[in-house]
N, C-alpha and C. Protein backbone atom coordinates (compact mmCIF):
# COMPACT_ATOMS: atom_id res chain seq x y z
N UNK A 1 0.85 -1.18 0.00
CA UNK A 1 0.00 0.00 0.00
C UNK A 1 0.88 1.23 0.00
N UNK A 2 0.32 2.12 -0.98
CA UNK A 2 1.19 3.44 -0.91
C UNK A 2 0.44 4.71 -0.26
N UNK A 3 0.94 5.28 1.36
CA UNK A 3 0.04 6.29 1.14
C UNK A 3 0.81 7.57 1.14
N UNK A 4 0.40 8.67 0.48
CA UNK A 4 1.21 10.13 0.78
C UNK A 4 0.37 10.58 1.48
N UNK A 5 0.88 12.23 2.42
CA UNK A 5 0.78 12.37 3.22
C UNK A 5 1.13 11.82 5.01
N UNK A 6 2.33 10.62 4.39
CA UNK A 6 2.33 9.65 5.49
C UNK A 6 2.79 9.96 7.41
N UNK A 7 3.08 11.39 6.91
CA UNK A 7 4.34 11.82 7.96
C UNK A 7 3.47 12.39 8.98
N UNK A 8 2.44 12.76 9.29
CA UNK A 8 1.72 12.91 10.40
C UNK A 8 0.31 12.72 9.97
N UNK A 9 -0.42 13.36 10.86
CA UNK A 9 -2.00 13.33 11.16
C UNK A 9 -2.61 12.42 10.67
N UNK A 10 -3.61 12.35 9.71
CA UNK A 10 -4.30 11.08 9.06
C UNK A 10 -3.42 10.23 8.40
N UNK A 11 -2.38 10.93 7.78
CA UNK A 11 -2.05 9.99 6.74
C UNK A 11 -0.69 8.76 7.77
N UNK A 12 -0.48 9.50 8.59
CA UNK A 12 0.43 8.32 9.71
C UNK A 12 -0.20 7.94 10.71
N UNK A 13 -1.72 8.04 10.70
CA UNK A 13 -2.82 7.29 11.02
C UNK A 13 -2.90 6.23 10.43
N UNK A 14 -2.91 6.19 8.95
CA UNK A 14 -3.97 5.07 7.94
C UNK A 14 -2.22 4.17 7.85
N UNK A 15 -0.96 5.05 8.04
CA UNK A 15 -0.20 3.88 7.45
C UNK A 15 0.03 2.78 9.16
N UNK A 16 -0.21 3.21 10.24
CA UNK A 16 -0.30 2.93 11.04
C UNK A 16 -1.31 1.92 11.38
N UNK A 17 -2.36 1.89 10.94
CA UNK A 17 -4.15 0.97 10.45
C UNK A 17 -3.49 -0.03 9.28
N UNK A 18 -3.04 0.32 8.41
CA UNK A 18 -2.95 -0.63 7.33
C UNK A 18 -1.93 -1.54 7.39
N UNK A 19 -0.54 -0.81 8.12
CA UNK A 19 0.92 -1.45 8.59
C UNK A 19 -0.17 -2.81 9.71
N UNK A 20 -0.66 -2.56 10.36
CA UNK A 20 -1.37 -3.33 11.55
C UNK A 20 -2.56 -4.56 10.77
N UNK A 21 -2.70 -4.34 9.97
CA UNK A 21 -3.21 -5.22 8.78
C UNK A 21 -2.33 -6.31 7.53
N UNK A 22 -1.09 -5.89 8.14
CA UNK A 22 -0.34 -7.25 7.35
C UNK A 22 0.04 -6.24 5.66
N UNK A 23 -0.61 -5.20 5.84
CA UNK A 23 0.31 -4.65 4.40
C UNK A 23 1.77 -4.20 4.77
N UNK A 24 2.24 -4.18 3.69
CA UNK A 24 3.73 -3.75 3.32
C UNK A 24 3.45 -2.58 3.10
N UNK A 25 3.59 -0.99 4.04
CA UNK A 25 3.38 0.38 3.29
C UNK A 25 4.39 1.02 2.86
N UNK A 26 4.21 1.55 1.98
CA UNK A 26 5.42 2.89 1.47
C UNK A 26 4.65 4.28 1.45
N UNK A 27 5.34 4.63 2.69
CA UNK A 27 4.95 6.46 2.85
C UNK A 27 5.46 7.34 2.14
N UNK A 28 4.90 8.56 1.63
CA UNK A 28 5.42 9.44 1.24
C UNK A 28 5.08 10.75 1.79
N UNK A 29 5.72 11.91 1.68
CA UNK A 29 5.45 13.01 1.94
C UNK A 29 7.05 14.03 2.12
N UNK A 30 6.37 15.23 1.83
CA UNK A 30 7.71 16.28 1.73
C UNK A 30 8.38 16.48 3.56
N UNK A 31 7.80 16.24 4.54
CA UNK A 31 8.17 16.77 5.51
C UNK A 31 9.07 15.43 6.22
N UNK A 32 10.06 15.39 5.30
CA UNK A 32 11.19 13.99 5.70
C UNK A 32 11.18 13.65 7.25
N UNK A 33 11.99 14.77 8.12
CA UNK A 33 12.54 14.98 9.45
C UNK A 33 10.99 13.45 10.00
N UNK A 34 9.86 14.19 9.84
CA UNK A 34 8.64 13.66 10.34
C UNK A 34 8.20 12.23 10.01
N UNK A 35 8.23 12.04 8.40
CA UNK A 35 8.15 10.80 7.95
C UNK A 35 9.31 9.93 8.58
N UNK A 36 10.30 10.50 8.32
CA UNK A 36 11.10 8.99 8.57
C UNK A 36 10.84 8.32 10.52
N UNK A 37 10.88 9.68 10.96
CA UNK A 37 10.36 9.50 12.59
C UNK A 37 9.16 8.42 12.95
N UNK A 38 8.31 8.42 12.19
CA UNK A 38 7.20 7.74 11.83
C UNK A 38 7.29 6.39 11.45
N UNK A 39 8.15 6.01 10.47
CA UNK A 39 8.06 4.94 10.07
C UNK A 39 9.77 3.96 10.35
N UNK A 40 10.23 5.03 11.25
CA UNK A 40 11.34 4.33 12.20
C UNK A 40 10.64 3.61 12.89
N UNK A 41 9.66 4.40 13.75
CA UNK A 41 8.76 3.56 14.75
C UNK A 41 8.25 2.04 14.51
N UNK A 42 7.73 2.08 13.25
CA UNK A 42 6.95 1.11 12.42
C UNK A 42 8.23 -0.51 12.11
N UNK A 43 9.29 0.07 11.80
CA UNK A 43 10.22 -0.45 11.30
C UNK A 43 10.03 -1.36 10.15
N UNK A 44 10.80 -2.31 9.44
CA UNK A 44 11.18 -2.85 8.25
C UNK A 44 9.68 -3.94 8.59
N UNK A 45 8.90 -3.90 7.37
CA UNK A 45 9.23 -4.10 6.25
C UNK A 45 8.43 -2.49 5.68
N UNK A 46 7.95 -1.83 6.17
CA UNK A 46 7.80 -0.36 6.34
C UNK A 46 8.50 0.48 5.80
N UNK A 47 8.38 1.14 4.27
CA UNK A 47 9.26 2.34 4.15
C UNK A 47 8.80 3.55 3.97
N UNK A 48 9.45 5.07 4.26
CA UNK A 48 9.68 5.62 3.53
C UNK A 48 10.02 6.53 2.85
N UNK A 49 9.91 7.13 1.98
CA UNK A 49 10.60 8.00 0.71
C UNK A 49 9.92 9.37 1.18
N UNK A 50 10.78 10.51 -0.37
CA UNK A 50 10.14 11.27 -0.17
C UNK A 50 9.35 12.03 -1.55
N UNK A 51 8.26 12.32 -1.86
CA UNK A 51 7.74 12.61 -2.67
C UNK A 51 6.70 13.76 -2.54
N UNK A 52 7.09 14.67 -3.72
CA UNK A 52 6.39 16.13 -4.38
C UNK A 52 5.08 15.80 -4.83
N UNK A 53 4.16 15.69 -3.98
CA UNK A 53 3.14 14.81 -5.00
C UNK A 53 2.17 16.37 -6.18
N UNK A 54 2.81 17.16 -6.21
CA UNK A 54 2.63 18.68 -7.42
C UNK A 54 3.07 18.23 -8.56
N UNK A 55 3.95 16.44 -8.38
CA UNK A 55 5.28 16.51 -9.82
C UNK A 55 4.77 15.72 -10.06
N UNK A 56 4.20 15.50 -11.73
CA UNK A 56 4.10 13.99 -12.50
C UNK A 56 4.91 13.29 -12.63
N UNK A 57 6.04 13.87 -12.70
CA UNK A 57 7.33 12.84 -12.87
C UNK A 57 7.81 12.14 -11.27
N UNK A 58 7.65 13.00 -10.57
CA UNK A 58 7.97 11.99 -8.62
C UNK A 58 7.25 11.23 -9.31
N UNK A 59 6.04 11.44 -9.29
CA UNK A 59 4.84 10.07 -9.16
C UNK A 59 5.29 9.10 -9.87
N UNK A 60 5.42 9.35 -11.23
CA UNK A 60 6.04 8.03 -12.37
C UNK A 60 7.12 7.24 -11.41
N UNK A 61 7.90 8.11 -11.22
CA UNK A 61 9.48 7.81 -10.33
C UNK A 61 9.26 6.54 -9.31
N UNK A 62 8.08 7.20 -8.36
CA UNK A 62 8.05 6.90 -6.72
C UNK A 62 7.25 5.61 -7.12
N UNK A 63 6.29 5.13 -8.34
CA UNK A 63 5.39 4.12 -8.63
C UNK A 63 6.46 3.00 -8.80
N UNK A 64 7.04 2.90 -10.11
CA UNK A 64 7.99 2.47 -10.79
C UNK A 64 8.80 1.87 -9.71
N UNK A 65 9.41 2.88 -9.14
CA UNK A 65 10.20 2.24 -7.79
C UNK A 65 9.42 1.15 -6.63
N UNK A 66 8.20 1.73 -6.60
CA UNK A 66 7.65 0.27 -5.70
C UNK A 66 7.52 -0.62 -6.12
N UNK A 67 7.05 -0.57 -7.45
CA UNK A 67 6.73 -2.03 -8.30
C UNK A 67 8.18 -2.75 -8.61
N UNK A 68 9.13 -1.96 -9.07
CA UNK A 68 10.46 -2.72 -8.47
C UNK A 68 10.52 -3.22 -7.91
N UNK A 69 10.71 -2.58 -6.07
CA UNK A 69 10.62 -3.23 -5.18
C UNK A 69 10.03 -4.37 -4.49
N UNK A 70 8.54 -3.73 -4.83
CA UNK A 70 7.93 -5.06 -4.28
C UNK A 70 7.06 -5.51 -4.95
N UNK A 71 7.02 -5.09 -6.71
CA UNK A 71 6.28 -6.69 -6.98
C UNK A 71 4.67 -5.75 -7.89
N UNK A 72 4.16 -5.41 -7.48
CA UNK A 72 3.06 -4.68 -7.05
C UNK A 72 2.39 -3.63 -6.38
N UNK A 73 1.19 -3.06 -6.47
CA UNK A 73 1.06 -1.92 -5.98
C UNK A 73 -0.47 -2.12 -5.69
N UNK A 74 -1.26 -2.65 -4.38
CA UNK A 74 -2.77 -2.89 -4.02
C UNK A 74 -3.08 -1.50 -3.61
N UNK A 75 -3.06 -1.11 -3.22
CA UNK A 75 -3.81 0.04 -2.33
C UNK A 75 -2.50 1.07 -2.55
N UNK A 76 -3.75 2.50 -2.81
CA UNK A 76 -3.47 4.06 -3.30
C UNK A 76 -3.98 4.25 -2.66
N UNK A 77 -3.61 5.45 -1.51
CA UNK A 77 -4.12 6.22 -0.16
C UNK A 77 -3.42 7.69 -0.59
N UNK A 78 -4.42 8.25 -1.74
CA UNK A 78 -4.06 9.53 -1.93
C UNK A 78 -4.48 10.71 -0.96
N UNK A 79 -3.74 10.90 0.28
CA UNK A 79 -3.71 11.55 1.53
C UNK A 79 -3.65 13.54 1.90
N UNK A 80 -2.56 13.18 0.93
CA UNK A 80 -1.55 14.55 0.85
C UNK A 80 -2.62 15.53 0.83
N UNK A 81 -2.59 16.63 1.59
CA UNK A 81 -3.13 17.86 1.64
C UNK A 81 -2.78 18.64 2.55
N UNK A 82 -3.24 19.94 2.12
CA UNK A 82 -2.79 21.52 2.83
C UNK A 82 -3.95 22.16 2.87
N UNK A 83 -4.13 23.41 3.88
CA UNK A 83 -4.76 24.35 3.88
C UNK A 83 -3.88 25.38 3.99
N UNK A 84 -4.80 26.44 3.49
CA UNK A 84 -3.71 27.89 3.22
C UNK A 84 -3.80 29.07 3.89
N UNK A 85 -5.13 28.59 5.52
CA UNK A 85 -5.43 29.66 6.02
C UNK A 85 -3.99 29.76 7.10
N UNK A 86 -3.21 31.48 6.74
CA UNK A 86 -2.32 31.67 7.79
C UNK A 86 -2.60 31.07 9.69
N UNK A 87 -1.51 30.61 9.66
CA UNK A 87 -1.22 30.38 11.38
C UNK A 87 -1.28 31.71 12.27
N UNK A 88 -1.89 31.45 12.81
CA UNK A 88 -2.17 32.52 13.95
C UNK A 88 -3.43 33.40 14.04
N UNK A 89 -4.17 33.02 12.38
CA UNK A 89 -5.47 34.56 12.12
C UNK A 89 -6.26 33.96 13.35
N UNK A 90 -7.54 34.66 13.47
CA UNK A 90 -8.48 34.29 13.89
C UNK A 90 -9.73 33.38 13.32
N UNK A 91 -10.13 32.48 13.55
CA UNK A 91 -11.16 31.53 12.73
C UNK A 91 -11.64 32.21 12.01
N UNK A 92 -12.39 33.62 13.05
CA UNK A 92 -13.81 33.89 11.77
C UNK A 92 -13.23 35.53 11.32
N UNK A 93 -11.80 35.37 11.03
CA UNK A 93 -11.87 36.49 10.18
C UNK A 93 -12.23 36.57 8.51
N UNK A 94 -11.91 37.00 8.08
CA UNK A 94 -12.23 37.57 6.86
C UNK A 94 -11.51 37.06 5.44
N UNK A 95 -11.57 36.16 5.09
CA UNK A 95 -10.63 35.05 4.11
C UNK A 95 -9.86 36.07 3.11
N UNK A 96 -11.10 37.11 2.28
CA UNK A 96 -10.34 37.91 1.39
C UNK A 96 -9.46 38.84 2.10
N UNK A 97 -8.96 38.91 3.48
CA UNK A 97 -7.80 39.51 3.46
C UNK A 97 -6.82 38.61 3.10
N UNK A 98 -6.65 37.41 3.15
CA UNK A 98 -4.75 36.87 2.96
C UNK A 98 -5.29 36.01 1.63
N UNK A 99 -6.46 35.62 0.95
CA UNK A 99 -6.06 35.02 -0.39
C UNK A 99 -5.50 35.51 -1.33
N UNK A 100 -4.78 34.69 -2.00
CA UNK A 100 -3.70 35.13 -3.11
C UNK A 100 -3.68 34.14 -4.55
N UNK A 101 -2.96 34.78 -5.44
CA UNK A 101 -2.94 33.85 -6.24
C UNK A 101 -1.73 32.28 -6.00
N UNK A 102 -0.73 32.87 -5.34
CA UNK A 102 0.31 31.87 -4.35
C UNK A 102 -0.37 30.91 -3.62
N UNK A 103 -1.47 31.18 -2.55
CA UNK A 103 -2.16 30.37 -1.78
C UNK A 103 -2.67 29.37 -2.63
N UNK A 104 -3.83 30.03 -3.73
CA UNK A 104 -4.40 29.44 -4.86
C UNK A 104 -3.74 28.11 -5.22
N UNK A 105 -2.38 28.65 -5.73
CA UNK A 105 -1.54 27.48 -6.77
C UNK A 105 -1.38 26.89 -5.46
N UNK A 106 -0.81 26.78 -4.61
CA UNK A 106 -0.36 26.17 -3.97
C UNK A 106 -1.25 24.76 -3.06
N UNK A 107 -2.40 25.30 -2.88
CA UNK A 107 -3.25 24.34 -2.15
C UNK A 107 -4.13 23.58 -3.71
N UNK A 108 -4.24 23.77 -4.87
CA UNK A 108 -4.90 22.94 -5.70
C UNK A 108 -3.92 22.27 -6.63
N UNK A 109 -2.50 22.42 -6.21
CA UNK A 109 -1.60 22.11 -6.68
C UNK A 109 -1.72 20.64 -6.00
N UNK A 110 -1.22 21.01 -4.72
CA UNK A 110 -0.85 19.72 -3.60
C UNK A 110 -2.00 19.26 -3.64
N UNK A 111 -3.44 19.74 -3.11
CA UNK A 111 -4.68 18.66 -3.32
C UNK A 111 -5.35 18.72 -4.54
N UNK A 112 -5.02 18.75 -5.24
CA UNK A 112 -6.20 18.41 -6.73
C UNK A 112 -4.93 17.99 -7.86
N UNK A 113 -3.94 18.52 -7.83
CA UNK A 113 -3.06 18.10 -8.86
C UNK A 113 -2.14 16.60 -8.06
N UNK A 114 -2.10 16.94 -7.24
CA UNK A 114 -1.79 15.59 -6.54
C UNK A 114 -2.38 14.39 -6.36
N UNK A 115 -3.40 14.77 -6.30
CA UNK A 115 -4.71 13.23 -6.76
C UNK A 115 -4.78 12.76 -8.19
N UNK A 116 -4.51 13.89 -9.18
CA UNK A 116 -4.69 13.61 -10.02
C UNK A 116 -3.60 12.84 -10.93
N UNK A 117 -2.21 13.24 -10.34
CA UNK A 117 -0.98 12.77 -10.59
C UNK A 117 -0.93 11.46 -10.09
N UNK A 118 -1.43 11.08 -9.21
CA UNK A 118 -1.08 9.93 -8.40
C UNK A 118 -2.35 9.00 -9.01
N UNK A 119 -3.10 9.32 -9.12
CA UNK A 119 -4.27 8.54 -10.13
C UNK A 119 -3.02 8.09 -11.57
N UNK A 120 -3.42 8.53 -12.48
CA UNK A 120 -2.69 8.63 -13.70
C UNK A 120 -1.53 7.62 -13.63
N UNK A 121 -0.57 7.77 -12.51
CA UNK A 121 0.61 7.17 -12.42
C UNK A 121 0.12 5.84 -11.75
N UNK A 122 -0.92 5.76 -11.17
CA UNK A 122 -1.22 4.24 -11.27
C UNK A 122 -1.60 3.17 -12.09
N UNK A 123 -2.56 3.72 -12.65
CA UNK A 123 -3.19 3.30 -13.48
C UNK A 123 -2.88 1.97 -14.25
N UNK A 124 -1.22 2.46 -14.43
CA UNK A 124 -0.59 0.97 -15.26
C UNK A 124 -0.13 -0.33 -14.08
N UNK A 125 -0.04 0.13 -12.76
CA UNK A 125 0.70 -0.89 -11.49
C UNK A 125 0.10 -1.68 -11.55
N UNK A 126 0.87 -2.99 -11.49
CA UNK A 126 0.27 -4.34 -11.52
C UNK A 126 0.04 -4.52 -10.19
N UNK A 127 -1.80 -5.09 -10.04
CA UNK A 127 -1.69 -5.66 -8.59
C UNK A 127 -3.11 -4.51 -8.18
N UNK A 128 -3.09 -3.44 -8.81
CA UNK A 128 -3.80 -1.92 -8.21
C UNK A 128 -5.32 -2.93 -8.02
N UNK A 129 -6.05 -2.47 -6.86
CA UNK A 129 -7.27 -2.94 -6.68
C UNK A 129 -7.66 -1.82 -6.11
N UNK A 130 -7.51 -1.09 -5.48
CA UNK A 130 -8.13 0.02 -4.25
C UNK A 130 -7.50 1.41 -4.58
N UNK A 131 -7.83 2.59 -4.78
CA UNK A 131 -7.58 3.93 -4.53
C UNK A 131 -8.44 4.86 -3.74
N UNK A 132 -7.93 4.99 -2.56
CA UNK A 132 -8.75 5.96 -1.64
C UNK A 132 -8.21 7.22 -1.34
N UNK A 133 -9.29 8.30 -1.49
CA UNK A 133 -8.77 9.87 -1.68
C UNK A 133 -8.90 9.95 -0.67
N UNK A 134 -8.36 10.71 0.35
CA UNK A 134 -8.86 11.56 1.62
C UNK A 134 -9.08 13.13 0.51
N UNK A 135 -10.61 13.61 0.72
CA UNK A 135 -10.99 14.97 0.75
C UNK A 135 -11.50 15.50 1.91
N UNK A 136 -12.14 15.65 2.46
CA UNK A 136 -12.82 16.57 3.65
C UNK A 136 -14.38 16.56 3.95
N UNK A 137 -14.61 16.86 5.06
CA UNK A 137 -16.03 17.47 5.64
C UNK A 137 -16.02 18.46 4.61
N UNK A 138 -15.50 19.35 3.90
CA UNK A 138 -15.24 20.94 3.43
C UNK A 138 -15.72 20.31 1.97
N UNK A 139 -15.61 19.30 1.69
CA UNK A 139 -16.46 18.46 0.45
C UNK A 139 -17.68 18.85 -0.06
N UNK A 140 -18.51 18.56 1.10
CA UNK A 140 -19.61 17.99 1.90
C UNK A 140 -20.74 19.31 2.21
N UNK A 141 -19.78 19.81 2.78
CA UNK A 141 -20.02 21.76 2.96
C UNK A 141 -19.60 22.82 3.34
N UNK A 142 -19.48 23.83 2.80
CA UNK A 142 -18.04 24.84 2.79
C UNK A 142 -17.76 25.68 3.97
N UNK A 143 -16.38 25.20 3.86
CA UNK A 143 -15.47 25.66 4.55
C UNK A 143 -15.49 27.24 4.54
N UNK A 144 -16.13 28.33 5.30
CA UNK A 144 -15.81 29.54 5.13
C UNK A 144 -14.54 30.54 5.30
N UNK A 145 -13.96 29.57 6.28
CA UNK A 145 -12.20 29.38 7.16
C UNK A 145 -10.99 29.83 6.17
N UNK A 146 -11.94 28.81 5.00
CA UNK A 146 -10.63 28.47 3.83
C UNK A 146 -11.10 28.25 2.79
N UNK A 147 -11.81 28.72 2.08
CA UNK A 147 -11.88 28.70 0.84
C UNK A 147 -11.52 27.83 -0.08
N UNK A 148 -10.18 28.18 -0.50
CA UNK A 148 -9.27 27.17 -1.39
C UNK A 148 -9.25 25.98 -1.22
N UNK A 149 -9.17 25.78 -0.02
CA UNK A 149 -9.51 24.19 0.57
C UNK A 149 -10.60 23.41 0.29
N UNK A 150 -11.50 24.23 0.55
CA UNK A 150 -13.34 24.18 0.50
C UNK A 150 -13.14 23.83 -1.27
N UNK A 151 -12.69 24.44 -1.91
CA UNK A 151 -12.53 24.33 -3.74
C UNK A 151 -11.94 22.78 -4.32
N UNK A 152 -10.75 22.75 -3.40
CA UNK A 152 -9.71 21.63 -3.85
C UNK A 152 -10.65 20.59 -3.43
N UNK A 153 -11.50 20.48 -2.04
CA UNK A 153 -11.94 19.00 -1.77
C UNK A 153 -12.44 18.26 -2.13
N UNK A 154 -14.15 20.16 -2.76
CA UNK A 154 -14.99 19.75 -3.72
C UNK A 154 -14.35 19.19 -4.99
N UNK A 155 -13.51 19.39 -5.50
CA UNK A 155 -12.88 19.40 -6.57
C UNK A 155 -12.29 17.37 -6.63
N UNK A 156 -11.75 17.06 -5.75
CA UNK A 156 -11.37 15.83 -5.75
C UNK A 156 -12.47 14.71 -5.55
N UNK A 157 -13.92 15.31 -4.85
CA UNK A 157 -14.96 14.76 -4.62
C UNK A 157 -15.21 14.24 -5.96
N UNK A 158 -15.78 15.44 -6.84
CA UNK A 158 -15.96 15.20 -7.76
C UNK A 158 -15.30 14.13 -8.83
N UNK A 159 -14.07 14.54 -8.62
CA UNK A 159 -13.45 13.47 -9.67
C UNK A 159 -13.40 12.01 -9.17
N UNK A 160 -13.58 11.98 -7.84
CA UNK A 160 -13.52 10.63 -7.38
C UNK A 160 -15.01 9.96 -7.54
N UNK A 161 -16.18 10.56 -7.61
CA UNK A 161 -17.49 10.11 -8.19
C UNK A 161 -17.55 9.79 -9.17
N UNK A 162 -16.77 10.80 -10.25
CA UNK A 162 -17.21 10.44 -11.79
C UNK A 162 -16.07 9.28 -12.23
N UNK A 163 -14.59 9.25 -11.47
CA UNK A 163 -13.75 8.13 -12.02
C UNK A 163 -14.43 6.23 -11.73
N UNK A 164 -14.65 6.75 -10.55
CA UNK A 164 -15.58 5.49 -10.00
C UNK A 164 -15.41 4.67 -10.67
N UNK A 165 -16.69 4.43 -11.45
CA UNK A 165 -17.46 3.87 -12.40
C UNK A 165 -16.38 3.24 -13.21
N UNK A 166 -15.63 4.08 -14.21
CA UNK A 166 -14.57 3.15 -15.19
C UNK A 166 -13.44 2.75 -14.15
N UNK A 167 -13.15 2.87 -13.21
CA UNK A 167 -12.09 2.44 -12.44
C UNK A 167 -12.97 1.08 -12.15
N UNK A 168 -13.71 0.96 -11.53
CA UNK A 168 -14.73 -0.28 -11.42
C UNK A 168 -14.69 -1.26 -12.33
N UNK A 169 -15.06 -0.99 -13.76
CA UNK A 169 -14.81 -1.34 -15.01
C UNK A 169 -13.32 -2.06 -14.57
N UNK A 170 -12.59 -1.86 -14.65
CA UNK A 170 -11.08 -2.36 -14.28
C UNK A 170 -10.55 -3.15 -13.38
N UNK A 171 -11.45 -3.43 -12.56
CA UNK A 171 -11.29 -4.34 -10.90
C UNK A 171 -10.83 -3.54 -10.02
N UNK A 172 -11.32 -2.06 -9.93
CA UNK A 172 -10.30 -1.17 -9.53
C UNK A 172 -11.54 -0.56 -8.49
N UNK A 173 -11.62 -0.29 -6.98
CA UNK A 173 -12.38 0.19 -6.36
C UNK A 173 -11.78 2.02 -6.07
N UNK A 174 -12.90 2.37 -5.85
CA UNK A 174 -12.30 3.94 -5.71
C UNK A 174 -13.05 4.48 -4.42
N UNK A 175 -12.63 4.84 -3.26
CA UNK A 175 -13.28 5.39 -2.52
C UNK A 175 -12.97 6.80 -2.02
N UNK A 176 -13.84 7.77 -1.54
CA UNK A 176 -13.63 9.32 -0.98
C UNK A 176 -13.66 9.23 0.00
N UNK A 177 -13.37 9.27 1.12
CA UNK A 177 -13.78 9.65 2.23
C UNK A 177 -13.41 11.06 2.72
N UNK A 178 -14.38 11.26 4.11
CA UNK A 178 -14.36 12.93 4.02
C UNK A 178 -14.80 12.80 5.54
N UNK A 179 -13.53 13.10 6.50
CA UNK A 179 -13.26 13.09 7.15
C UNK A 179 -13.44 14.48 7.60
C-alpha cells in the first residue's frame, strides 16, 4: 500500500491501520525529518521516501520504484493535503484579506493536482485494486475558514465520483472519504 501524506495526522494514522493489517506500506510526503520518525517507529518491512506529490514525474518515479521493489502496488491512499489559512489569524476572520494567487496554486496544486498525478501514475501498477482519496467534511459543505480548501476538496470529490465507475470497469475500487 502506498500512502502520501504519510508523515503525520491522518495519513500516519492510515499507514499505522494498514501497517497493523499485514500490508507492506510505502509512505510518502515532503516533511522527511517527520516521515522517517514515523516509520522508524513502524520499522522494516515499512518504508519511507520522499515525494512532491505537485510533480508527474515523482509520481512516475516513486510508482515504478515500488513495483520494483515489491512486486506490485494494491492500495493508493491519496492523503496529501494543505490548507492555506495563515497560522495565527483568527477563525472567523475575513478570508479575502490573505487570499492570493500563491495560496491558490499552492493548495490545488498539492490537493487536486496531486490526486490527479497519483491517479494517472497508477493506473498501469500491476496488482492496483483500491484507490482511496482523503478529501474533507469541506467536500460535503463549505469551509468559510478556507476557501481554497473548500474548492480543492470539492474538486477531488468530484473526480472521485465520476472516475468510480470506469475504475470499477477495471477491478479497480475507488473510494472518498471525508473526514
Amino acid at each position: 500500500a502506498v500512502i502520501t501524506g504519510a508523515a503525520s495526522g491522518i495519513g500516519a494514522a492510515c499507514v499505522r491501520s494498514i501497517a497493523g493489517l499485514g500490508y507492506t506500506v510505502v509512505g510518502f510526503d515532503v516533511d522527511d525529518e517527520s516521515g522517517r520518525r514515523t516509520f522508524a517507529e513502524l520499522g522494516a518491512p515499512q518504508e519511507y521516501g520522499h515525494l512532491d506529490v505537485r510533480d508527474a514525474d515523482h509520481w512516475k518515479t516513486a510508482l515504478a520504484a515500488v513495483g520494483r521493489d515489491f512486486g506490485r502496488l494494491d492500495v493508493l491512499h491519496l492523503n496529501a493535503g494543505v490548507m492555506i489559512r495563515p497560522k495565527g489569524r483568527p477563525l472567523l476572520d475575513n478570508p479575502l484579506d490573505w487570499l492570493s494567487v500563491d495560496s491558490y496554486r499552492k493548495v490545488m496544486s498539492v490537493n487536486l493536482d496531486g490526486v490527479v498525478f497519483g491517479i494517472l501514475a497508477a493506473l498501469g501498477s500491476p496488482g492496483l485494486r483500491q484507490i482511496i482519496i482523503t478529501a474533507s467534511g469541506a467536500a460535503l459543505a463549505p469551509l468559510a475558514m478556507d476557501p481554497f480548501y473548500t474548492t480543492s476538496k470539492y474538486a477531488v470529490l468530484g473526480l472521485g465520483l465520476s472516475l468510480a465507475p470506469s475504475l470499477k470497469e477495471r477491478g479497480v475500487r475507488l473510494d472518498v472519504i471525508c473526514p
